[in-house]
Protein backbone atom coordinates (compact mmCIF):
# COMPACT_ATOMS: atom_id res chain seq x y z
CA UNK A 1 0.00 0.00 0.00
CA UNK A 2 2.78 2.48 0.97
CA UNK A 3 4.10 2.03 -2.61
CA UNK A 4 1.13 2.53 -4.65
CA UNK A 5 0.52 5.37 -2.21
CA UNK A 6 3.75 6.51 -3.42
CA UNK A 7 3.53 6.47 -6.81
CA UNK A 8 0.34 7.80 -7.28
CA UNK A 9 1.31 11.03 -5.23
CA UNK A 10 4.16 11.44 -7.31
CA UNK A 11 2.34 11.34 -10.48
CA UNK A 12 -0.45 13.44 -8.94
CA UNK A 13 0.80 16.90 -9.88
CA UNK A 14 -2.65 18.65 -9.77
CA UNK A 15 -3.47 17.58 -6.46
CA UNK A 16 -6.39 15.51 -7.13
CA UNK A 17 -5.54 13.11 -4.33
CA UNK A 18 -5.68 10.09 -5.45
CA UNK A 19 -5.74 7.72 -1.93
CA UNK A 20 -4.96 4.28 -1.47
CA UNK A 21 -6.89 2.08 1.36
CA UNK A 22 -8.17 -1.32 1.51
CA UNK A 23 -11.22 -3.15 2.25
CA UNK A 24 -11.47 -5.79 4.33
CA UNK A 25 -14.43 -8.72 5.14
CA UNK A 26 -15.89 -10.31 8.30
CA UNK A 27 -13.89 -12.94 7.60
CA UNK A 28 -11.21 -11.32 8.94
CA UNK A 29 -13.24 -10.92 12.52
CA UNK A 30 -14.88 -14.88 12.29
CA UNK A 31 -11.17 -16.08 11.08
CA UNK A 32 -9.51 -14.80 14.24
CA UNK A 33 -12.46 -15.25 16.39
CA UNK A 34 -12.74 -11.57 17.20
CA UNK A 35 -16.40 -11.56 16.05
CA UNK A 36 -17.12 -13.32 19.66
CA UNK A 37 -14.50 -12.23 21.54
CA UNK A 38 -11.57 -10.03 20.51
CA UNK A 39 -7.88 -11.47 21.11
CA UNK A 40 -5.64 -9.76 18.80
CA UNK A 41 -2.68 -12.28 18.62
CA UNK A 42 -3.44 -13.48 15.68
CA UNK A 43 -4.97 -10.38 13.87
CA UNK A 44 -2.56 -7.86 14.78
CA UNK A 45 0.38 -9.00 13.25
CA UNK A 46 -1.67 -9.28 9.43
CA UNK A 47 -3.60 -6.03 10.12
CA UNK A 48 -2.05 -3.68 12.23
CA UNK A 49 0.34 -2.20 9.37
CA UNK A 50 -2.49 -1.50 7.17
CA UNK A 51 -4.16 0.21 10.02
CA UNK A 52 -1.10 2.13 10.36
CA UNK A 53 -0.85 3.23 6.88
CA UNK A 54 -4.33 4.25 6.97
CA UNK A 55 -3.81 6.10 10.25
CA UNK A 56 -0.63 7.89 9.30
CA UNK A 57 -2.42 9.42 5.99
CA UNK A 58 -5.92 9.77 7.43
CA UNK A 59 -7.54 7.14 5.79
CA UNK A 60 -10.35 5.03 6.17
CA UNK A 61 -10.49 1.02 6.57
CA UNK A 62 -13.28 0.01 4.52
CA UNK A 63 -15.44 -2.99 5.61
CA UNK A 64 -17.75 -5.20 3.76
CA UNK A 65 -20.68 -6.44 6.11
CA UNK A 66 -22.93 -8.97 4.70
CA UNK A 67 -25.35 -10.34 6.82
CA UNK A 68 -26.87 -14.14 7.19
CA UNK A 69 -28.83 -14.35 3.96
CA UNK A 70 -30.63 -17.42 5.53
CA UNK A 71 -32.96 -15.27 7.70
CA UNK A 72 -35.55 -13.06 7.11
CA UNK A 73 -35.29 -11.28 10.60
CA UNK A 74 -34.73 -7.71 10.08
CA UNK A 75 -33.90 -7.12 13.64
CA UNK A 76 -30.80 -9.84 12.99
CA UNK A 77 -29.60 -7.94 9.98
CA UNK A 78 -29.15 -4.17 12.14
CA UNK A 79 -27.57 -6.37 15.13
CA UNK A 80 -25.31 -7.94 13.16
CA UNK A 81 -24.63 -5.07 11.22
CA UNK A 82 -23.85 -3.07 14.41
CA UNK A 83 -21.85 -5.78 16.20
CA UNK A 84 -19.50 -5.99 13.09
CA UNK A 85 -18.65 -2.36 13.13
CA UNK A 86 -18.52 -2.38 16.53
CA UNK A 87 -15.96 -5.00 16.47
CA UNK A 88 -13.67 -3.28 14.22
CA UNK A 89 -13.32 -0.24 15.83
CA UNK A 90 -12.78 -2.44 19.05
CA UNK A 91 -10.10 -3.78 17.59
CA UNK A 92 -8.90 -1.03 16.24
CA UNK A 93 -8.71 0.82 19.95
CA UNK A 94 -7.00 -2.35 21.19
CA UNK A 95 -4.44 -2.11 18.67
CA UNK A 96 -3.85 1.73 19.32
CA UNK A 97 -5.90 3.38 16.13
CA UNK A 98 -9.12 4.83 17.97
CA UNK A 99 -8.89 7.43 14.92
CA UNK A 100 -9.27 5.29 11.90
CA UNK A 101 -12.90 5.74 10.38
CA UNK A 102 -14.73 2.70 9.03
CA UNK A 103 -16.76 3.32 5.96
CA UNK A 104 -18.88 0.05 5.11
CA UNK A 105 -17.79 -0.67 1.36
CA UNK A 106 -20.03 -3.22 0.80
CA UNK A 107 -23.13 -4.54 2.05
CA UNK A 108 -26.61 -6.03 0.35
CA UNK A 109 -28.61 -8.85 0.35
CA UNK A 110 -28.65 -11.07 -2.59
CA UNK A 111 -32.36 -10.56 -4.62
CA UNK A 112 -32.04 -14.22 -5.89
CA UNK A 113 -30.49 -18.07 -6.01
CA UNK A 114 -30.17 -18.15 -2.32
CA UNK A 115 -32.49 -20.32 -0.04
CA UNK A 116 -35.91 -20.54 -1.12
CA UNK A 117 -38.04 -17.97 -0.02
CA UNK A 118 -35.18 -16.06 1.63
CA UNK A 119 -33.12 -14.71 -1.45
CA UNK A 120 -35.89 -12.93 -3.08
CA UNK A 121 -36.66 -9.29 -4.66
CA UNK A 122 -38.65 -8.71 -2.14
CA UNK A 123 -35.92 -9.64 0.98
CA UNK A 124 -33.47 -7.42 -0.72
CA UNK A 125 -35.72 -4.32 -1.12
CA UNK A 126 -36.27 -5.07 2.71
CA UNK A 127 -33.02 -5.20 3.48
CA UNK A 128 -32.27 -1.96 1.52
CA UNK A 129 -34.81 -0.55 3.18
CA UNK A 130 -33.92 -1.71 6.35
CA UNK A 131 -30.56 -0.75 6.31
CA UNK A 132 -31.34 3.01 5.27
CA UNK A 133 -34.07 3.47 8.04
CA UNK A 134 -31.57 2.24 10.39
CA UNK A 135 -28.08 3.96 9.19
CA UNK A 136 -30.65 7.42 9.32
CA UNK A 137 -31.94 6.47 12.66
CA UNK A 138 -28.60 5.87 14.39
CA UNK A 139 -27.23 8.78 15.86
CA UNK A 140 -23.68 6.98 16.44
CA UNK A 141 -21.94 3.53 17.39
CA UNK A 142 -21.18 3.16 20.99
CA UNK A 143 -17.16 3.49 20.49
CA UNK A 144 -17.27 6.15 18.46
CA UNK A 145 -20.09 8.94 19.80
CA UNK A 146 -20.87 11.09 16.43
CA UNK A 147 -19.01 9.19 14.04
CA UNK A 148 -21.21 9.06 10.85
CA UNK A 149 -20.28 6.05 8.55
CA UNK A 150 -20.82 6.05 4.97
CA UNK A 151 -22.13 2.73 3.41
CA UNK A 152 -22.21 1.72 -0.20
CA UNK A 153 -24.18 -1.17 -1.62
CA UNK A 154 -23.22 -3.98 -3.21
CA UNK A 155 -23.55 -4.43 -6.31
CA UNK A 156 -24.85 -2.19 -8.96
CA UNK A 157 -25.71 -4.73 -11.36
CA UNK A 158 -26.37 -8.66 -10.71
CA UNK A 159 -23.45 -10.36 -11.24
CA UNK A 160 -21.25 -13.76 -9.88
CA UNK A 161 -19.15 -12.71 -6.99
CA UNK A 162 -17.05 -15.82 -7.61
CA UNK A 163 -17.34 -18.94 -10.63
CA UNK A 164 -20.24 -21.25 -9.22
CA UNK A 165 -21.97 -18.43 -7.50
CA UNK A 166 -25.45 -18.75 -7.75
CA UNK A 167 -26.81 -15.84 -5.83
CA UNK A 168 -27.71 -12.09 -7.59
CA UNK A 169 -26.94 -9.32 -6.00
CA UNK A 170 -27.21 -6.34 -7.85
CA UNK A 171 -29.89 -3.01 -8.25
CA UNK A 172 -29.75 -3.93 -12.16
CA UNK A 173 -29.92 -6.76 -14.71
CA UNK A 174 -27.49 -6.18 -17.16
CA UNK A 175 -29.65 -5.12 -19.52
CA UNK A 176 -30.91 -2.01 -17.12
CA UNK A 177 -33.92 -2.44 -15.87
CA UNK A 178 -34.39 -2.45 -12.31
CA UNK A 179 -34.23 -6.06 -10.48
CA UNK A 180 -37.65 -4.59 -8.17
CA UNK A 181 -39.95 -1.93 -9.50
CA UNK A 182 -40.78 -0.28 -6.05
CA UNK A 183 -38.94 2.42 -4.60
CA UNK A 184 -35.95 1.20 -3.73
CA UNK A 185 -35.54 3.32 -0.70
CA UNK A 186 -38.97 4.84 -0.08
């Protein structure tokens, strides 16, 4: 990261600040069992010098937070939502980087070839839904009082996160038209 940060600012000679961060999955919590309860031996030693980087230019860590797309409990989805933010900036006090922000770089719920009855256009508009009455509702997380967090969805268009993927996750079919016709966030 420090090199590509590098180069791009030497190649930036308008000052368009071009930045360099990473983003990072829960995997990276349930992995090192920090999800449950944190113990940093493990993490620390993979993560901590990307934490650094961002800290020492002011940078973000960006997060992707799916939640379980076997449930249909709304309730479940903010919780876990919550508890995996939570968790990273946790760890990131415990590692000595209280000043890192977390934007959430990916999140959604997949609008089809999931379990039956679960992965559905209609689950995904309520978890869009969901998740913007809840992100405008929440005045902060616990660790970090006034803190807003940005948070982008994923994906713009359905596509296979990896080969043998069967679940669709995007706002669009390829050919544009809208996987729901309601309001997407009304």
């Amino acid at each position: 990261m420090q090199n590509v940060h590098k180069a791009l600012h030497s190649l930036d000679k308008d000052g368009l600040s071009i930045h360099v961060s990473t983003s990072v999955g829960m995997d990276v919590l349930e992995r090192m069992k920090l999800i449950y309860a944190v113990s940093l031996e493990d993490w620390t030693p993979f993560v901590q010098p990307i934490i650094e980087f961002l800290a020492e230019n002011k940078l973000p860590l960006m997060v992707n937070v799916f939640s379980d797309t076997t449930t249909l409990n709304s309730s479940k989805w903010t919780r876990a939502f919550d508890a995996a933010v939570e968790t990273f900036y946790t760890a990131m006090d415990l590692i000595g980087y209280p000043s890192v922000p977390i934007v959430v770089s990916s999140t959604g719920f997949p609008s089809t070839g999931g379990e039956p009855n679960v992965a559905t256009t209609a689950t995904t508009l309520a978890y869009n839904q969901c998740l913007v009455r809840h992100n405008q509702g929440r005045r902060s997380f616990s660790r970090k009082p006034n803190w807003p967090i940005p948070i982008y969805l994923f994906a713009l268009f359905n596509f296979k996160r990896y080969p043998g993927d069967k679940l669709e996750w995007g706002l669009f079919d390829f050919n544009m038209c809208p996987v729901y016709r309601q309001g997407c966030f009304s």
